[in-house]
N, C-alpha and C. Protein backbone atom coordinates (compact mmCIF):
# COMPACT_ATOMS: atom_id res chain seq x y z
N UNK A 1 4.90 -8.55 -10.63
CA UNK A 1 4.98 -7.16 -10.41
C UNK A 1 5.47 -6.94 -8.99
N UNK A 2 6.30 -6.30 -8.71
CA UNK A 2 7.06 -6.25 -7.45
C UNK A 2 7.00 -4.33 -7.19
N UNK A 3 6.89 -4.29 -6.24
CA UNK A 3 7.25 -2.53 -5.43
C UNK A 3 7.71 -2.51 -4.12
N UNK A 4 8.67 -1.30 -3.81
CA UNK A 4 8.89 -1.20 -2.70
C UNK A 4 8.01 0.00 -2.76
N UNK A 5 7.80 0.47 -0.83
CA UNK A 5 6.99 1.84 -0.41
C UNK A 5 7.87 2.18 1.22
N UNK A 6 8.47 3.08 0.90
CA UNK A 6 8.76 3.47 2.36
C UNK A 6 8.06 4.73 3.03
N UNK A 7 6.94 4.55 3.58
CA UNK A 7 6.31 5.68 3.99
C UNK A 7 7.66 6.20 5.48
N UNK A 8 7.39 7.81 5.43
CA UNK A 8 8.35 8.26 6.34
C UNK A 8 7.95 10.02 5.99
N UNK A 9 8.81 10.63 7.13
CA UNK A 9 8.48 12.14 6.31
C UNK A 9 9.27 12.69 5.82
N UNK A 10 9.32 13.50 5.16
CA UNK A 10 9.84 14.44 4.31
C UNK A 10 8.94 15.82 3.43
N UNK A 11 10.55 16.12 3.35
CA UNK A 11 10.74 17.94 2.99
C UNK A 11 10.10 18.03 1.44
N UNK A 12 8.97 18.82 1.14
CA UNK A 12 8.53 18.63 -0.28
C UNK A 12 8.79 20.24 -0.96
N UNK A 13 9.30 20.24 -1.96
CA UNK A 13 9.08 21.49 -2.84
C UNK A 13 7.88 21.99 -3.85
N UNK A 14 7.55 22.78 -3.15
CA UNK A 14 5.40 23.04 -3.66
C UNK A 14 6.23 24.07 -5.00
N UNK A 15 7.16 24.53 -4.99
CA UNK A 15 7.25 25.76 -5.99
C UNK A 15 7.41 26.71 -5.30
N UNK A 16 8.34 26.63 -4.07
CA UNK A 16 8.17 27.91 -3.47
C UNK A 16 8.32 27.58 -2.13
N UNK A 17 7.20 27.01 -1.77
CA UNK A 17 7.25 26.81 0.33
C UNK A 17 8.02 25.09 -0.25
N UNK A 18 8.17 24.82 1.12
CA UNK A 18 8.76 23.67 0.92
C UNK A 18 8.62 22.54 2.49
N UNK A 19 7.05 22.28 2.64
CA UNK A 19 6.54 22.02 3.92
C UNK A 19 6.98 20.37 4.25
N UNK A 20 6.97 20.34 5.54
CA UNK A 20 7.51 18.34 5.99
C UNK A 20 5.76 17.74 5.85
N UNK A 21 5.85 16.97 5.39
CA UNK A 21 4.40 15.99 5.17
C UNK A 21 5.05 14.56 5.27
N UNK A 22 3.88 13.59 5.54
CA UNK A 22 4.51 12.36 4.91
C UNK A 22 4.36 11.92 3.50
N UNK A 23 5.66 11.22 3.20
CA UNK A 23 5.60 10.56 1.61
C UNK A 23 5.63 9.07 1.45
N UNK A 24 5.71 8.55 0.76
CA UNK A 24 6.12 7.36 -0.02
C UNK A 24 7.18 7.76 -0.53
N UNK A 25 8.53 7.63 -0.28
CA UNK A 25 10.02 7.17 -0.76
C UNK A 25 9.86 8.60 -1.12
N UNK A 26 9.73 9.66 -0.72
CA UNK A 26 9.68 10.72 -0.55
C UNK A 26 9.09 11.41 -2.08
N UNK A 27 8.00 10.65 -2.15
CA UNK A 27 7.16 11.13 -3.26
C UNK A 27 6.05 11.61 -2.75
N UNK A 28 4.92 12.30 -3.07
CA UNK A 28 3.72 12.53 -3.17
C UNK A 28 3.39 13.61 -4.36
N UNK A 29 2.08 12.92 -5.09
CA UNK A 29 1.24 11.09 -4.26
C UNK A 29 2.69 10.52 -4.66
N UNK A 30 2.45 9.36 -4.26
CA UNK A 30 3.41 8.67 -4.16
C UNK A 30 3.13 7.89 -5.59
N UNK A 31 4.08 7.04 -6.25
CA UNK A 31 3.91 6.12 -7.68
C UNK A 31 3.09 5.39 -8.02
N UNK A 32 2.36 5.22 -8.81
CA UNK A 32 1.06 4.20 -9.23
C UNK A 32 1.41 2.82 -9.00
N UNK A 33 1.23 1.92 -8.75
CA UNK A 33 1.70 0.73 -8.79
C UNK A 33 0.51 -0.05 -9.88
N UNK A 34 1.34 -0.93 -10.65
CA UNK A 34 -0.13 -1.15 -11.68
C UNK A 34 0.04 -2.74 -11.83
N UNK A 35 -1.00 -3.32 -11.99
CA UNK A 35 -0.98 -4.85 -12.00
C UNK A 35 -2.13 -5.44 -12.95
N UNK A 36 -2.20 -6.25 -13.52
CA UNK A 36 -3.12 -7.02 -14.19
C UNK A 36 -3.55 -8.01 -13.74
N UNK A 37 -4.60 -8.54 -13.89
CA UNK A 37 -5.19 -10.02 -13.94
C UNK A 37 -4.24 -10.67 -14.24
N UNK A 38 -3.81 -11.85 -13.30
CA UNK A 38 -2.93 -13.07 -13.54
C UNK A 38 -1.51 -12.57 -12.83
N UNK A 39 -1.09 -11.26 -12.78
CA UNK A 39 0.13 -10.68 -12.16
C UNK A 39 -0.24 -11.12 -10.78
N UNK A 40 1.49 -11.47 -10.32
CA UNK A 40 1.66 -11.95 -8.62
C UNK A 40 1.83 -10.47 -8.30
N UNK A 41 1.66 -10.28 -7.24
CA UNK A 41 1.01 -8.51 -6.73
C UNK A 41 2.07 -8.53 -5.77
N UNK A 42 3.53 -8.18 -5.39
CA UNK A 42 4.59 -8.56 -4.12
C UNK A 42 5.46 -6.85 -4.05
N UNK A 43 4.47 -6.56 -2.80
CA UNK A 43 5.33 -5.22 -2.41
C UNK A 43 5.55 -5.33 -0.89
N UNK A 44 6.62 -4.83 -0.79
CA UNK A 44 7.88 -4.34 0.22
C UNK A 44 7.53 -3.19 0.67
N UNK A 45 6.80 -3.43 2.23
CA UNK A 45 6.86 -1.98 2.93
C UNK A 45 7.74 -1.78 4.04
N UNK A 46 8.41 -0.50 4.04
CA UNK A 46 9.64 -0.35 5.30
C UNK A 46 8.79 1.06 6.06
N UNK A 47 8.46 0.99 7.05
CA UNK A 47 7.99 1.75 7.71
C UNK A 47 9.17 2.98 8.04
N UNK A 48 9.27 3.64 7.98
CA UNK A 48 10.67 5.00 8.54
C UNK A 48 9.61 5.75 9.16
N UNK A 49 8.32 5.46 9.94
CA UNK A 49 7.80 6.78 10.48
C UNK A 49 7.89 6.48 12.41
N UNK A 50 7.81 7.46 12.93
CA UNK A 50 7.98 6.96 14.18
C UNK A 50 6.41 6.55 15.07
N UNK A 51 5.71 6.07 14.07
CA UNK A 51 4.30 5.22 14.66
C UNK A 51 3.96 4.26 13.56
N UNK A 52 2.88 3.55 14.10
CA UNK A 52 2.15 2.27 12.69
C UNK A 52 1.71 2.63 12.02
N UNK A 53 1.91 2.13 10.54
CA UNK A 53 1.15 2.38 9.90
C UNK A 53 0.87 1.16 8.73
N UNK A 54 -0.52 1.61 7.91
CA UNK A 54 -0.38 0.26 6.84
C UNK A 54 -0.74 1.32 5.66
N UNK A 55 -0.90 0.02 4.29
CA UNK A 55 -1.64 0.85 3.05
C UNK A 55 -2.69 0.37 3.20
N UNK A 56 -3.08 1.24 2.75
CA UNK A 56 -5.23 0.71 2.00
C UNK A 56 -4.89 0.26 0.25
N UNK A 57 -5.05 -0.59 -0.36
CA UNK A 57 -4.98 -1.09 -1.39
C UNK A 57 -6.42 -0.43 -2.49
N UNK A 58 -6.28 1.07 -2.70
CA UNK A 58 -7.28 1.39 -3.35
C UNK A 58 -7.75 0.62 -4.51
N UNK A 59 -8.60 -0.11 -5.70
CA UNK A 59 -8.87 -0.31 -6.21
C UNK A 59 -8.40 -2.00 -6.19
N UNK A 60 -8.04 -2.43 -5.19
CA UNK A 60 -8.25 -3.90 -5.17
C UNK A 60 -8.87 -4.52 -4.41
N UNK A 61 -9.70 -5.76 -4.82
CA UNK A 61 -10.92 -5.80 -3.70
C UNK A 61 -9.99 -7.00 -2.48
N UNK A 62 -9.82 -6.83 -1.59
CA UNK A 62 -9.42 -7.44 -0.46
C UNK A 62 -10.08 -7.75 1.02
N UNK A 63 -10.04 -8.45 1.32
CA UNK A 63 -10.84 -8.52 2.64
C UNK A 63 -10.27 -7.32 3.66
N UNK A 64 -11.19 -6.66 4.97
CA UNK A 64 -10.92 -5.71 5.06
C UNK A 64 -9.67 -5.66 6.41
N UNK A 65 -9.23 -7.23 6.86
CA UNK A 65 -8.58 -7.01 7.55
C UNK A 65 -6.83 -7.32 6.97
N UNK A 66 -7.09 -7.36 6.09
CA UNK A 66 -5.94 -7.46 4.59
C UNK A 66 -5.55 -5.91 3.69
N UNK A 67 -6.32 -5.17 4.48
CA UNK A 67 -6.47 -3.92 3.27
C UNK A 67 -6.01 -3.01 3.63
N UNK A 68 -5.75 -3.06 5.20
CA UNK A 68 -5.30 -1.43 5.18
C UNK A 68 -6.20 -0.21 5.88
N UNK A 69 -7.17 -1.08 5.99
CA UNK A 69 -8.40 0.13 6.06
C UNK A 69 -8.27 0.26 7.30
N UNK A 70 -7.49 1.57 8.07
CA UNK A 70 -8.02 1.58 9.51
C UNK A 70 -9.66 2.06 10.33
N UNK A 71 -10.17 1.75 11.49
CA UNK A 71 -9.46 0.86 12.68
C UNK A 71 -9.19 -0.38 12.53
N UNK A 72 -9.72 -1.17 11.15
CA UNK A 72 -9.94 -2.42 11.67
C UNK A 72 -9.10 -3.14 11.31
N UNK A 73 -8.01 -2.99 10.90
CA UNK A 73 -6.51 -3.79 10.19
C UNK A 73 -5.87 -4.16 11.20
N UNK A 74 -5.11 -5.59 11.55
CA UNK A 74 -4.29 -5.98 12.17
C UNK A 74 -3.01 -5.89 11.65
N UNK A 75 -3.56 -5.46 10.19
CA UNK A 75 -1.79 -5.84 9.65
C UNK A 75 -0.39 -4.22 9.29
N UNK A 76 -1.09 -3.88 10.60
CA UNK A 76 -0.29 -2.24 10.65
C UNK A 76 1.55 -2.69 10.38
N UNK A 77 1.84 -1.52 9.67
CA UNK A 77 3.60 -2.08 10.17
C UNK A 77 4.19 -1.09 11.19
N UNK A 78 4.82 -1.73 12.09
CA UNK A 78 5.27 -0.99 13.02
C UNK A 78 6.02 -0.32 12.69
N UNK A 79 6.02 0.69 13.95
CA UNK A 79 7.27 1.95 13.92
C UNK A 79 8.28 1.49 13.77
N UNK A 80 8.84 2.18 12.61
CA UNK A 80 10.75 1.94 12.51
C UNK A 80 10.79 0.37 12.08
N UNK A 81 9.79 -0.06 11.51
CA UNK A 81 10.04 -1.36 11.49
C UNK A 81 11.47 -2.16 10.34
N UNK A 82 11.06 -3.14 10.21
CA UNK A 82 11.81 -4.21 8.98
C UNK A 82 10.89 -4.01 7.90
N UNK A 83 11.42 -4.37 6.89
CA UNK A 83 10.24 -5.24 5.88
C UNK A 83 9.26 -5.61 5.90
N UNK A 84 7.49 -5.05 5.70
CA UNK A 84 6.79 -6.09 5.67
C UNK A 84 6.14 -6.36 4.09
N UNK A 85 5.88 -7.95 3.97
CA UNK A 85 5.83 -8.33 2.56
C UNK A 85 3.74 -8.71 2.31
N UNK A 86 4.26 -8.02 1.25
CA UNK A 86 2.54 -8.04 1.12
C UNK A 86 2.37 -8.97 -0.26
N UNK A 87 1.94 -10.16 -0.61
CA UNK A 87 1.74 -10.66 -1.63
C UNK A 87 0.61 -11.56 -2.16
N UNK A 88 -0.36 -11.28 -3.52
CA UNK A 88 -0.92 -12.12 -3.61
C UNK A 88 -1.12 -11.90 -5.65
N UNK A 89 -1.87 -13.38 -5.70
CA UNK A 89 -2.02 -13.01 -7.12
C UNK A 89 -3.87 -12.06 -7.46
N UNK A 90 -3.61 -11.28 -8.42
CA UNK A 90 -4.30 -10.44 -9.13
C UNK A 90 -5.62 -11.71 -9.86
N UNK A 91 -6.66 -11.96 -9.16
CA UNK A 91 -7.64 -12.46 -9.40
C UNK A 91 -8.78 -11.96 -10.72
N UNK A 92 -8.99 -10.52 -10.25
CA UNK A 92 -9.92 -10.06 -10.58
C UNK A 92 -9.80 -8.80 -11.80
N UNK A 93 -10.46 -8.48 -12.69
CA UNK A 93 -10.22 -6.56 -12.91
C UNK A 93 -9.91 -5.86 -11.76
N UNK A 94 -9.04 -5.19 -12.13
CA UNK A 94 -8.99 -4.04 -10.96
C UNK A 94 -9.29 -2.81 -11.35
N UNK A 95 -9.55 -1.77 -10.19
CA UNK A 95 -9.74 -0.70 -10.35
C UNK A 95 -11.07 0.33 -10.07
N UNK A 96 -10.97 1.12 -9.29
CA UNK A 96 -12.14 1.72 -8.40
C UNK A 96 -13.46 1.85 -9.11
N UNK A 97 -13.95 1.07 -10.21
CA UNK A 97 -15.19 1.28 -11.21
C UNK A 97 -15.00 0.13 -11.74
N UNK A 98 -14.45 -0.93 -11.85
CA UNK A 98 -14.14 -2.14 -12.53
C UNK A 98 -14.45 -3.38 -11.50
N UNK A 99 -14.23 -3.23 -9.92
CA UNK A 99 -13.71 -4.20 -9.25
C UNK A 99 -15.34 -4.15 -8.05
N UNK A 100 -16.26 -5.17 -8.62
CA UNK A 100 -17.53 -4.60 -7.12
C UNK A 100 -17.05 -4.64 -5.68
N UNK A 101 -17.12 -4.41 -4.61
CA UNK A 101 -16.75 -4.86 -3.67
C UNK A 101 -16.42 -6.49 -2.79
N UNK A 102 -17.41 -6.82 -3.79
CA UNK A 102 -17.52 -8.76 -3.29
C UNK A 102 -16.66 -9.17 -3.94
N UNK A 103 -16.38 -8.62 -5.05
CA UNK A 103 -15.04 -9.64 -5.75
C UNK A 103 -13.74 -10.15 -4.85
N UNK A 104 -13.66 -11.39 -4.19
CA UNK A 104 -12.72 -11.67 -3.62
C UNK A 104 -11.29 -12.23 -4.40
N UNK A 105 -9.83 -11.76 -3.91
CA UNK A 105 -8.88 -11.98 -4.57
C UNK A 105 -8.10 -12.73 -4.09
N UNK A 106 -8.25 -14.06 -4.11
CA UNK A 106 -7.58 -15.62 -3.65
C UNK A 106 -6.14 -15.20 -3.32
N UNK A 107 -5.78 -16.20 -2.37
CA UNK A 107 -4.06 -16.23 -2.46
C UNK A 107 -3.31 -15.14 -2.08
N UNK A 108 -3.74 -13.91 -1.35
CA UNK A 108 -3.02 -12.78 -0.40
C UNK A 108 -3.13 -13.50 0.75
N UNK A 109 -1.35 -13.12 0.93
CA UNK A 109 -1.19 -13.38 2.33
C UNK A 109 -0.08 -12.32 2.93
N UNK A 110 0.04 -12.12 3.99
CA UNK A 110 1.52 -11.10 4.46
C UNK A 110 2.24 -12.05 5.31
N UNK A 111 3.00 -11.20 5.36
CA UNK A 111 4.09 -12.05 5.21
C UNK A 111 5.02 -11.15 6.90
């Protein structure tokens, strides 16, 4: 299972106003990304915003300096950056009622 995500901002159409927020590839929310048990998990983030930023991997259990979760993530992508590659295989059930918190998911690494 492969995704790209380019967080950056953009112009949204509510039905009417049409305010700058940030998106994902100028979506919001931005696209589900969906994976199973046994799926290699490999997404492509391009930063377009002019500061760091990372994802939080909602409903997959990851260690927390792997996840996204700020303050405590090292793995921010920089402003304006390149590519950064996020990949690991799908260990566990996923999903915010499926996945306990201890469930650890082998084999993520960035890249």
């Amino acid at each position: 299972m492969t995704a790209a995500l380019k967080p950056a901002p953009a112009t949204i159409d509510l039905g009417g106003p049409t305010p700058r927020t940030l998106a994902y590839s100028d979506t919001v929310p931005a696209a589900p990304i969906r994976a199973s048990v046994g799926d290699e998990f490999a997404v492509t983030v391009t930063n377009g915003l002019d500061h760091a930023t990372s994802v939080n991997w909602h409903g997959i259990a990851l260690r927390n300096d792997m996840d996204g979760a700020a303050p405590g993530t090292p793995t921010s992508t920089p402003a304006r950056s390149s590519p950064t590659d996020s990949r690991c295989r799908i260990r566990a059930p996923i999903g915010p009622t499926r996945t306990p918190p201890w469930t650890p998911i082998l084999g993520c690494i960035y890249r």
